[in-house]
C-alpha atoms as a PDB file:
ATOM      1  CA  UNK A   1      -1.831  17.957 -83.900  1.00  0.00           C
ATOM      2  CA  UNK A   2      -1.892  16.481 -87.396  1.00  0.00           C
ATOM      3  CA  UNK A   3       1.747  16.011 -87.047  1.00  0.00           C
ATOM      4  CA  UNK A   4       1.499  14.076 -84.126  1.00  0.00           C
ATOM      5  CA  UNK A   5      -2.172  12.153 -85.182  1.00  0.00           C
ATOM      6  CA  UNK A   6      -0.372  10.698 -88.960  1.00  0.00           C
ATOM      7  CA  UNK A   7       2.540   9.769 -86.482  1.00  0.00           C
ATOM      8  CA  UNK A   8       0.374   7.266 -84.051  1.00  0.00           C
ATOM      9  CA  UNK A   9      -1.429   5.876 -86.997  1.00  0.00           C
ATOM     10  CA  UNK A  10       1.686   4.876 -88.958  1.00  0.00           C
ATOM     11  CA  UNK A  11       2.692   3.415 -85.801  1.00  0.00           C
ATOM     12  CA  UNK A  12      -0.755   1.643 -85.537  1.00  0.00           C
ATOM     13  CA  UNK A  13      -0.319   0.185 -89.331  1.00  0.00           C
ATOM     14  CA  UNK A  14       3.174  -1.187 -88.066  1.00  0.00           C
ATOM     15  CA  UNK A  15       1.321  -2.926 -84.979  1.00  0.00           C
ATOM     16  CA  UNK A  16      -1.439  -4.406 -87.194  1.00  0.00           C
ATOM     17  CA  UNK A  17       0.988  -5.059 -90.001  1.00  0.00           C
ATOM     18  CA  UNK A  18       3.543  -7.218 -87.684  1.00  0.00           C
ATOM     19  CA  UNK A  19       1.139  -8.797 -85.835  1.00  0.00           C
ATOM     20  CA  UNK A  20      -0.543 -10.169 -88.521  1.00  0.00           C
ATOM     21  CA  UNK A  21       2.594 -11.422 -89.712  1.00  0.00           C
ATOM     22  CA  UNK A  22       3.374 -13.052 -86.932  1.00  0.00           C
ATOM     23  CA  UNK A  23       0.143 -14.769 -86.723  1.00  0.00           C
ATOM     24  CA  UNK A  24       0.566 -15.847 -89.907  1.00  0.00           C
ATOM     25  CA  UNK A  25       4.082 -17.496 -89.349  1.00  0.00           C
ATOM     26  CA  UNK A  26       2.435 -19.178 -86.381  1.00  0.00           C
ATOM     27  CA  UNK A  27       0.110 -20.710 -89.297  1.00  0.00           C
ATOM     28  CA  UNK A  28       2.813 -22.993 -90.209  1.00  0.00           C
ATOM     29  CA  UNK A  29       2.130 -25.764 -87.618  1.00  0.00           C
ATOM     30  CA  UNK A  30      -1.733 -25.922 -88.869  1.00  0.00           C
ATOM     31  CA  UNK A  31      -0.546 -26.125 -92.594  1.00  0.00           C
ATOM     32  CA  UNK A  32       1.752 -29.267 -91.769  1.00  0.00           C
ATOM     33  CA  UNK A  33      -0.736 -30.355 -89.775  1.00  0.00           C
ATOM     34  CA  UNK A  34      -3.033 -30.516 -93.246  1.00  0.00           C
ATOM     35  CA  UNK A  35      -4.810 -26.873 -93.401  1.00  0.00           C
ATOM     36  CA  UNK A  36      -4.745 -24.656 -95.900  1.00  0.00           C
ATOM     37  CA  UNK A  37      -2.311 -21.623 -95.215  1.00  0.00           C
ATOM     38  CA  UNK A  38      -4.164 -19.242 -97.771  1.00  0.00           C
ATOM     39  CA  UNK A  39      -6.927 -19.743 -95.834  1.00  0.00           C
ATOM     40  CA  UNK A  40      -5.253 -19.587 -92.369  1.00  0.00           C
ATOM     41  CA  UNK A  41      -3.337 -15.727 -93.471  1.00  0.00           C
ATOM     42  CA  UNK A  42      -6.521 -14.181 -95.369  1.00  0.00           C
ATOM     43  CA  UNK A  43      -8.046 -14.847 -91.641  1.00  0.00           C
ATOM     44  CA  UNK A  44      -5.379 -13.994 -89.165  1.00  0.00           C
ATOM     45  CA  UNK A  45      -4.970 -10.853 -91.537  1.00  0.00           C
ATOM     46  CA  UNK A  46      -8.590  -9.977 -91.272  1.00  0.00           C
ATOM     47  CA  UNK A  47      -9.342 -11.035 -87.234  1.00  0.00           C
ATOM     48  CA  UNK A  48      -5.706  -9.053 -86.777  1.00  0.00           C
ATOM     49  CA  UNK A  49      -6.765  -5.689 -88.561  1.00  0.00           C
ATOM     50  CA  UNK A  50     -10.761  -5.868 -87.062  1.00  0.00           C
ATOM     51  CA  UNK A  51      -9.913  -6.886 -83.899  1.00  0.00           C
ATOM     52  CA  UNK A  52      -7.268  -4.110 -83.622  1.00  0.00           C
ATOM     53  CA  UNK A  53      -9.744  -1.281 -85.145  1.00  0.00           C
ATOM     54  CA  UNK A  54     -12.165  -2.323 -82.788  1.00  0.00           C
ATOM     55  CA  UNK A  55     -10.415  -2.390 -79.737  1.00  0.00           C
ATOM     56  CA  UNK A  56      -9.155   1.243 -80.446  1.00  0.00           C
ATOM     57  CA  UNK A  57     -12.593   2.541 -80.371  1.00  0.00           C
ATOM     58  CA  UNK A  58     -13.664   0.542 -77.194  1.00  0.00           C
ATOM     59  CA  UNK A  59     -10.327   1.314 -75.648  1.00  0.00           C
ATOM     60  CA  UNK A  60     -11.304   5.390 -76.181  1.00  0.00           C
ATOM     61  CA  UNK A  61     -14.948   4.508 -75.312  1.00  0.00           C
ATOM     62  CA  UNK A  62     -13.757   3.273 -71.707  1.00  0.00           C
ATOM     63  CA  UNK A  63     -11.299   6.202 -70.917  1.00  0.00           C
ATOM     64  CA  UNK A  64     -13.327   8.319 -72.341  1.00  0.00           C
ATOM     65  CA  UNK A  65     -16.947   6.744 -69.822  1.00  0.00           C
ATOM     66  CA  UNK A  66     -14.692   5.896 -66.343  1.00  0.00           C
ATOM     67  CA  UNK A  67     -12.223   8.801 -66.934  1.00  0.00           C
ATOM     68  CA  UNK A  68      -8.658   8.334 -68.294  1.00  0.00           C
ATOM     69  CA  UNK A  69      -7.408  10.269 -65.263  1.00  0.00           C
ATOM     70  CA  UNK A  70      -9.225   8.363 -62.946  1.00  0.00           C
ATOM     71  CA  UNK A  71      -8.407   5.246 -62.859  1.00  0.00           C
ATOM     72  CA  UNK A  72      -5.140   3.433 -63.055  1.00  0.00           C
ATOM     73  CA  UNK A  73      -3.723   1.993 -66.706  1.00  0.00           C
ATOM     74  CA  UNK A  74      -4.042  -1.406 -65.954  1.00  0.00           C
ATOM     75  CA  UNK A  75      -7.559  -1.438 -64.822  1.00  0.00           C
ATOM     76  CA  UNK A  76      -8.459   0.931 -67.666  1.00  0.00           C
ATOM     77  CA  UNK A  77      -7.212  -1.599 -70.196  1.00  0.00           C
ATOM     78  CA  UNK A  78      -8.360  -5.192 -68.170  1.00  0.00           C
ATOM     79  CA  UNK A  79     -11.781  -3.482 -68.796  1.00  0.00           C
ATOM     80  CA  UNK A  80     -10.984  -2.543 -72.342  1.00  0.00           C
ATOM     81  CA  UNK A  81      -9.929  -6.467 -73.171  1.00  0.00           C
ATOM     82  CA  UNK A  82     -12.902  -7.817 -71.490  1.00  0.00           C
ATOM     83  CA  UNK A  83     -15.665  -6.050 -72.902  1.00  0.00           C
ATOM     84  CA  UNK A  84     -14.014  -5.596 -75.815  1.00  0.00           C
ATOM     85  CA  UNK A  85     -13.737 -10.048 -75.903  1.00  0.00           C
ATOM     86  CA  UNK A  86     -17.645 -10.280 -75.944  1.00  0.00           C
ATOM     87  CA  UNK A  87     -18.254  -8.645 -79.797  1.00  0.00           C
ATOM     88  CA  UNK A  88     -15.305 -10.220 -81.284  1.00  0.00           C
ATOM     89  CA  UNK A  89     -16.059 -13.715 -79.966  1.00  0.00           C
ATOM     90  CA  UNK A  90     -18.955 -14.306 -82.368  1.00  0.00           C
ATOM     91  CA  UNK A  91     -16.506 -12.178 -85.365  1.00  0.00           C
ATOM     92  CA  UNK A  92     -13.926 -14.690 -84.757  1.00  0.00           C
ATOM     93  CA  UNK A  93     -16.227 -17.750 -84.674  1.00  0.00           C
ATOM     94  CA  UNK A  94     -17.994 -16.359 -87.768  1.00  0.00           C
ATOM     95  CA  UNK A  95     -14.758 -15.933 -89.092  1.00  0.00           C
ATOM     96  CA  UNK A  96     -13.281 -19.225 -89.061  1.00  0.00           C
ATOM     97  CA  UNK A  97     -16.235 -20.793 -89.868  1.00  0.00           C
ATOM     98  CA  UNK A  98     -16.435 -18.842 -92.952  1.00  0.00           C
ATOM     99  CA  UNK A  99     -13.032 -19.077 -94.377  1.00  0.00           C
ATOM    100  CA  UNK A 100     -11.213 -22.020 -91.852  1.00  0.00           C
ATOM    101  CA  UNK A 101     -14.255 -24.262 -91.878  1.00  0.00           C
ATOM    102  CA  UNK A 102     -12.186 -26.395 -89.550  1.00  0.00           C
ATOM    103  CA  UNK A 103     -13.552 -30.220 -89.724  1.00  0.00           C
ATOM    104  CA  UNK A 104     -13.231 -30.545 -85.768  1.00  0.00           C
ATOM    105  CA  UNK A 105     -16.005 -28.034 -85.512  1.00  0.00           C
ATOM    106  CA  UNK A 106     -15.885 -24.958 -83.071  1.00  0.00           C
ATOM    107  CA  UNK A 107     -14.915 -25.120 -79.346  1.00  0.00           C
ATOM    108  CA  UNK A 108     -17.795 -23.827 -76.933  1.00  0.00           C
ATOM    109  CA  UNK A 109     -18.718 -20.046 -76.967  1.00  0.00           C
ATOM    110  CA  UNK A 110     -16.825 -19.435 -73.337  1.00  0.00           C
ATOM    111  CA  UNK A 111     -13.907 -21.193 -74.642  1.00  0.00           C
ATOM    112  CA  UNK A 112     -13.535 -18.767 -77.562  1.00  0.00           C
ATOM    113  CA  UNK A 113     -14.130 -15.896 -75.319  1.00  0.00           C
ATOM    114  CA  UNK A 114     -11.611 -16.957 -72.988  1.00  0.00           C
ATOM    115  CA  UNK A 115      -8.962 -17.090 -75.757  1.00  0.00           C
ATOM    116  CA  UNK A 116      -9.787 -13.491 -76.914  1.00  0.00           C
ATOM    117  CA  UNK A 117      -9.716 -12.244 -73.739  1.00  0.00           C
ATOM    118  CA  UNK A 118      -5.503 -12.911 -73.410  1.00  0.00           C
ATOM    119  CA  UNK A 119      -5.017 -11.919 -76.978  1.00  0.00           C
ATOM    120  CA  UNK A 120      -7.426  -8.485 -76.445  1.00  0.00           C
ATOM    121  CA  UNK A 121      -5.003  -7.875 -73.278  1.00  0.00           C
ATOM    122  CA  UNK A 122      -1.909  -8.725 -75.172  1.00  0.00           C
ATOM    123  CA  UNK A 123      -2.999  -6.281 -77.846  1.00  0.00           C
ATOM    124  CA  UNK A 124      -4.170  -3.757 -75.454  1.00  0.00           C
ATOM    125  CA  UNK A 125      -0.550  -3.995 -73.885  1.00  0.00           C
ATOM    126  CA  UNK A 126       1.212  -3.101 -76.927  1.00  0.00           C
ATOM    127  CA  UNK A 127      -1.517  -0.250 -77.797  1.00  0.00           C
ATOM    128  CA  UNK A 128      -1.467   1.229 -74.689  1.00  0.00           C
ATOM    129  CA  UNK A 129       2.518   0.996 -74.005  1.00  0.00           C
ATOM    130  CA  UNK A 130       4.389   1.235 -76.965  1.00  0.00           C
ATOM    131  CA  UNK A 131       2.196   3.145 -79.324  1.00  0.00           C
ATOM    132  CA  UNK A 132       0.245   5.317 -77.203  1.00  0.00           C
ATOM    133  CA  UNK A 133       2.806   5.262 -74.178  1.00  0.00           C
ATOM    134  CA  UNK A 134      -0.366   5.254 -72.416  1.00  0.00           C
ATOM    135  CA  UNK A 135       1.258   4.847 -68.257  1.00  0.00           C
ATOM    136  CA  UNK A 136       0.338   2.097 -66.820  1.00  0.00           C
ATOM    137  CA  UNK A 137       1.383   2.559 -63.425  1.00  0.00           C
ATOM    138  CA  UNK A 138       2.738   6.026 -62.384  1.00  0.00           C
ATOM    139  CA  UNK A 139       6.346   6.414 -62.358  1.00  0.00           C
ATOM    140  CA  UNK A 140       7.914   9.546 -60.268  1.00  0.00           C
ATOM    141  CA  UNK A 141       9.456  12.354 -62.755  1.00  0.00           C
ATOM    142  CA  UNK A 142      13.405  12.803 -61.953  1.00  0.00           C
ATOM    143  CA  UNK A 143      12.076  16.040 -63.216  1.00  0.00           C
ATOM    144  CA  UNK A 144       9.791  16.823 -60.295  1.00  0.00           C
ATOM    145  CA  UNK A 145      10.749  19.322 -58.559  1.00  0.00           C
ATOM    146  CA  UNK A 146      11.199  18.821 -54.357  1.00  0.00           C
ATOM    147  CA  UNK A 147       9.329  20.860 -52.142  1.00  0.00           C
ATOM    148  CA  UNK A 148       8.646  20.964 -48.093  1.00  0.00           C
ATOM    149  CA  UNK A 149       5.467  19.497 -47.502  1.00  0.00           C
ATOM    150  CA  UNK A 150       2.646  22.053 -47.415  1.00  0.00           C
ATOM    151  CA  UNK A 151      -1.209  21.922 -47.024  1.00  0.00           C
ATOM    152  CA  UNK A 152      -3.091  20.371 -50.189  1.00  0.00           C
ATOM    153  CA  UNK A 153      -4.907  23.678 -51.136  1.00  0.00           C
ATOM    154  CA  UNK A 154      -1.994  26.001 -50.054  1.00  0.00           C
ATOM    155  CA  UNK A 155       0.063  26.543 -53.337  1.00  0.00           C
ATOM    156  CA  UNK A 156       2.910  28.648 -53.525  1.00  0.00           C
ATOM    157  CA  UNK A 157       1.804  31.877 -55.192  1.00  0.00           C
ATOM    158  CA  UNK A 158       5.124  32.904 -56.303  1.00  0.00           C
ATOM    159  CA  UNK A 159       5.342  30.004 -58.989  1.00  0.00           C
ATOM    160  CA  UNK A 160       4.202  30.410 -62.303  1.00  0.00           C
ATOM    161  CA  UNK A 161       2.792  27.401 -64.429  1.00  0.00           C
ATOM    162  CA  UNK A 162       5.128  26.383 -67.340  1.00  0.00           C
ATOM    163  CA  UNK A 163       5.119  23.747 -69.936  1.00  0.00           C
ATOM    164  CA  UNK A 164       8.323  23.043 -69.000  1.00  0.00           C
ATOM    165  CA  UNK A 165       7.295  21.510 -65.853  1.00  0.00           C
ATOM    166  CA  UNK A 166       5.034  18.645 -66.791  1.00  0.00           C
ATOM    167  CA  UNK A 167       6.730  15.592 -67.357  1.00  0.00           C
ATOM    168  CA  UNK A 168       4.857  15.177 -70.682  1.00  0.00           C
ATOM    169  CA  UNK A 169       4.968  18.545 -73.213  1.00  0.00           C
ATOM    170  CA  UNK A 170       3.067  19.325 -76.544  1.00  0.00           C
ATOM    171  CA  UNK A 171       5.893  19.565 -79.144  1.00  0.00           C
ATOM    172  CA  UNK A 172       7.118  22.849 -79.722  1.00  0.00           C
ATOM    173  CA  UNK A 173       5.242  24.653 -77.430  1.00  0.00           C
ATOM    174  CA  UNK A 174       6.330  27.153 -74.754  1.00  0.00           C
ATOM    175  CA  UNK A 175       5.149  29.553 -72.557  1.00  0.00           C
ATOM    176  CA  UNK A 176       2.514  30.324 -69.229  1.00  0.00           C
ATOM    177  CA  UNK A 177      -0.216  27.469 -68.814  1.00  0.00           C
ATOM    178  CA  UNK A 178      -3.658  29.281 -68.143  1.00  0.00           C
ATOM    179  CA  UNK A 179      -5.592  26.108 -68.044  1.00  0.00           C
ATOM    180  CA  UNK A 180      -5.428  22.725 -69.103  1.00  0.00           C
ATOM    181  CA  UNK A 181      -8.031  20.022 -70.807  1.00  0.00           C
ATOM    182  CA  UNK A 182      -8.412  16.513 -71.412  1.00  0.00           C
ATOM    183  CA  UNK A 183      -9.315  15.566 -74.887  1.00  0.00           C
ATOM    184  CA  UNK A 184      -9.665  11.990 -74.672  1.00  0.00           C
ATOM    185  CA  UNK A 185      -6.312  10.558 -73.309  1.00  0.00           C
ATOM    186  CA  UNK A 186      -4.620  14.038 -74.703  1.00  0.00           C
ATOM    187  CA  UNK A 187      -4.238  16.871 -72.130  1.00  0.00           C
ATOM    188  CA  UNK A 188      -4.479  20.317 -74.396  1.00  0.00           C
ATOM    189  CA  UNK A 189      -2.342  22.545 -73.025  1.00  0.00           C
ATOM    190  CA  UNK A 190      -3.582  26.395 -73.153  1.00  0.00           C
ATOM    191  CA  UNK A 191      -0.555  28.782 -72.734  1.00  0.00           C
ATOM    192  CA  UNK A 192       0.011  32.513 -72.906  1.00  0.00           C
ATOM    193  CA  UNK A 193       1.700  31.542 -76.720  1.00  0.00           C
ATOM    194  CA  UNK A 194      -1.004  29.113 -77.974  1.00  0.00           C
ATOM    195  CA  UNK A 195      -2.370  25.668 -77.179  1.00  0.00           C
ATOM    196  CA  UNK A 196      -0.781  22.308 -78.077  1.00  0.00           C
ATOM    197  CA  UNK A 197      -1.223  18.680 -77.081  1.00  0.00           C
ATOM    198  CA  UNK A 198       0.256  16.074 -75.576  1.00  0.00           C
ATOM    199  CA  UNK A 199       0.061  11.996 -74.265  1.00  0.00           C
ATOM    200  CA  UNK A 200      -0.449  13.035 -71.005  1.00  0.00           C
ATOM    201  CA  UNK A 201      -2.681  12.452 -67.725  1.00  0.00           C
ATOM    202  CA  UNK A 202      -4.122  15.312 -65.862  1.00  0.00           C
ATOM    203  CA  UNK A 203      -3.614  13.452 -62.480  1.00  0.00           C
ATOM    204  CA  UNK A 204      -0.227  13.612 -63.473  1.00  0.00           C
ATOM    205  CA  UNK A 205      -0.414  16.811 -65.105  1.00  0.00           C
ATOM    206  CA  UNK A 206      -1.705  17.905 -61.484  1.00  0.00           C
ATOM    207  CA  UNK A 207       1.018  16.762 -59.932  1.00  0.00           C
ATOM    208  CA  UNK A 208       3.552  18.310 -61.921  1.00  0.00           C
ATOM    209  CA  UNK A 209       2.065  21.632 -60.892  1.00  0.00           C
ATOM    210  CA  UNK A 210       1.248  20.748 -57.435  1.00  0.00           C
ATOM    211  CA  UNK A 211       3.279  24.160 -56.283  1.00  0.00           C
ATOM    212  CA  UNK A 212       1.970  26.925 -58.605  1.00  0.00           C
ATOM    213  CA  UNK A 213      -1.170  29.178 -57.837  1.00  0.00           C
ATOM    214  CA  UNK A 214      -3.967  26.828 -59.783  1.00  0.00           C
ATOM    215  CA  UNK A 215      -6.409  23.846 -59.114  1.00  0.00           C
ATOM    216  CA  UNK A 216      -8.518  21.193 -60.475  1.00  0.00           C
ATOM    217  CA  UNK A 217     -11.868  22.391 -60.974  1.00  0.00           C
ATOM    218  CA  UNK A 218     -13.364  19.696 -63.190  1.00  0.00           C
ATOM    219  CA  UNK A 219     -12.309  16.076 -63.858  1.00  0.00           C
ATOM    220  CA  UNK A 220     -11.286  17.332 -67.082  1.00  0.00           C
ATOM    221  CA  UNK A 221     -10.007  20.815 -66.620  1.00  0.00           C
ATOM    222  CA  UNK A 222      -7.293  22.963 -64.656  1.00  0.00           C
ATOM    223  CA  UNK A 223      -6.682  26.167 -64.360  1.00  0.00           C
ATOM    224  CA  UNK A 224      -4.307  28.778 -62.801  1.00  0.00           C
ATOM    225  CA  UNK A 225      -5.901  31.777 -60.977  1.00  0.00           C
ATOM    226  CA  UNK A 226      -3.999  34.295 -62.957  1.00  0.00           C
ATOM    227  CA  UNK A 227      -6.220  33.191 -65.733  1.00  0.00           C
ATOM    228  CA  UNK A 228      -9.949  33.681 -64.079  1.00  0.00           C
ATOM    229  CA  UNK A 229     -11.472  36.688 -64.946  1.00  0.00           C
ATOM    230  CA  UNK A 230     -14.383  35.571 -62.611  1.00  0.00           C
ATOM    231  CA  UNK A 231     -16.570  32.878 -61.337  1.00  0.00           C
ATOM    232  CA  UNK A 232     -20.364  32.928 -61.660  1.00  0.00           C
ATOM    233  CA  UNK A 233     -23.247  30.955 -60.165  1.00  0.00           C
ATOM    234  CA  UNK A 234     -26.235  29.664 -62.482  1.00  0.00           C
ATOM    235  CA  UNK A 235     -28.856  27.130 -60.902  1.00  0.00           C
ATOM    236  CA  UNK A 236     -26.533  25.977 -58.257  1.00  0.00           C
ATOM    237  CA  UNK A 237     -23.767  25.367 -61.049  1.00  0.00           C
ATOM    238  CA  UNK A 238     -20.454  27.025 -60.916  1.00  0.00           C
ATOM    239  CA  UNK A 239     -18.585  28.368 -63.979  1.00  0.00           C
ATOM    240  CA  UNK A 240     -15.396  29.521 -64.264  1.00  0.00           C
ATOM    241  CA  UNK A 241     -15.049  32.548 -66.751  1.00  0.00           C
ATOM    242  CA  UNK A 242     -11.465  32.831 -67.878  1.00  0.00           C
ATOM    243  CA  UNK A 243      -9.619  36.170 -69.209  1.00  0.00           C
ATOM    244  CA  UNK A 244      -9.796  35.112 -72.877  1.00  0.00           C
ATOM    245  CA  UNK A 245     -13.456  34.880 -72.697  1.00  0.00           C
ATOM    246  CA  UNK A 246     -13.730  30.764 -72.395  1.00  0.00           C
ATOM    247  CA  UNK A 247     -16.302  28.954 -69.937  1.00  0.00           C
ATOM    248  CA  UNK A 248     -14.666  26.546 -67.687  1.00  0.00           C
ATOM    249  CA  UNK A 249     -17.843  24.175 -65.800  1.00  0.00           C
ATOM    250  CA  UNK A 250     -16.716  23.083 -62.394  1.00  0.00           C
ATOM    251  CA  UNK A 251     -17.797  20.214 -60.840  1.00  0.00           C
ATOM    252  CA  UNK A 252     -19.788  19.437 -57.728  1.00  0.00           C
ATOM    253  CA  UNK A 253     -17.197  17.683 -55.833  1.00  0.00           C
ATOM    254  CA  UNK A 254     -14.668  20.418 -56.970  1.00  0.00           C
ATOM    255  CA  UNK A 255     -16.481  23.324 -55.481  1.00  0.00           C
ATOM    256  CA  UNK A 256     -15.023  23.109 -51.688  1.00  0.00           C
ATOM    257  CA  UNK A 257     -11.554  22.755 -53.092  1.00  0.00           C
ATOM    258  CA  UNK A 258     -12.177  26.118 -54.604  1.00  0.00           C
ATOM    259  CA  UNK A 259     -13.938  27.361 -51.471  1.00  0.00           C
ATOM    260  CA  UNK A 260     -10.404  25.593 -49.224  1.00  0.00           C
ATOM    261  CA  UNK A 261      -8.040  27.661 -51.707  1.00  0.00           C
ATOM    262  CA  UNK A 262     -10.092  30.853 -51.723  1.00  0.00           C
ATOM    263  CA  UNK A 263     -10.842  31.414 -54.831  1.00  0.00           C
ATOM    264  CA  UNK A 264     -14.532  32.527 -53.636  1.00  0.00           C
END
């Protein structure tokens, strides 16, 4: 984990680091054009590095409100550049007020958000893609093992869930999965030899062990049956209790997929 967390945030200095740059080089057409370039890098610098912070934490906010499981990529980060547009339109226009003071005057407030709104998504593309390798669109696994089609709730009990079958593996872990849960857009991996995590989905992480004897029971968890130890009812709400003494909820609209692969 801390291995892998000081590796995405040298990555995300890089990003902020070369963007900014490049903003800055694309400076030099306003400096011949008469503005001052000190001025012009001191703000691309500092709109670069808050707009990037900022969409980070509203890009977690979304997947972490609609579900990074649920919903595709793409829509997932079209809603992360559009709200994310509204607070940095008035930072930007404070912004260059402040330091660009630009003699023309400001453009209207739509026109601003507009323009934030393709550089948020722009951002958002290289956040999402080539630091987070966030998926944007699902891509079949060469990996993915073919099977005859069977009923949706009708695994084959004779599998057993490994890490080696999701496309997507926490480094240096091995071993049986007993369950599986989403931390933010990290799936952590529970196995028989410890826990580890990885960038991973768990509709995808369902998919990759579509044939082994477990199910979604939550829109954040999954867990193989060898790992309940039993399943209790409290005020209508359903809990899976698993063999190393966790609580597992289950959700409402999970419940009759339990029922379909007779688990109660």
């Amino acid at each position: 984990m801390h291995r892998m967390t000081n590796s995405i945030q040298v990555r995300y200095l890089l990003a902020i680091l070369a963007t900014s740059a490049l903003m800055i080089w694309q400076s030099g057409d306003a400096v011949r054009a008469g503005s001052e370039f000190g001025g012009l890098a001191l703000f691309w610098c500092g709109s670069v590095t808050v707009g990037w912070l900022q969409m980070i934490l509203i890009a977690h906010g979304v997947r972490a409100t609609f579900g990074g499981g649920k919903y595709p990529g793409w829509a997932l980060l079209i809603a992360s550049a559009l709200i994310g547009a509204v607070p940095l339109t008035f930072q930007i226009r404070w912004m260059v007020e402040t330091i660009v003071t630009p003699s023309a005057g400001l453009p209207a407030p739509w026109v601003t958000y507009l323009n934030v709104c393709v550089i948020n998504i722009v951002f958002s593309l290289i956040q999402f893609v080539l630091i987070e390798r966030w998926p944007l669109f699902r891509i079949p696994s060469k990996q993915t093992p073919q099977t005859p089609e069977r009923s949706e709730f009708q695994p084959d009990a004779q599998s057993v869930p490994t890490v080696g079958m999701l496309r997507r593996q926490p480094e240096g872990l091995n071993g049986v999965i007993q369950y599986m849960q989403m931390e933010d857009h990290y799936l952590r991996v529970h196995t028989d030899e410890g826990t580890g995590l990885a960038l991973h989905r768990m509709s995808d992480a369902v998919e990759d062990l579509a044939v082994v004897d477990g199910i979604q029971v939550h829109k954040s968890w999954w867990i193989s049956r060898a790992a309940v130890h039993e399943i209790r009812t409290e005020n209508r709400k359903k809990t899976i209790i698993t063999k190393d003494g966790n609580n597992i909820p289950v959700g409402r609209s999970f419940e009759k997929a339990l029922r379909l692969a007779g688990w109660e």
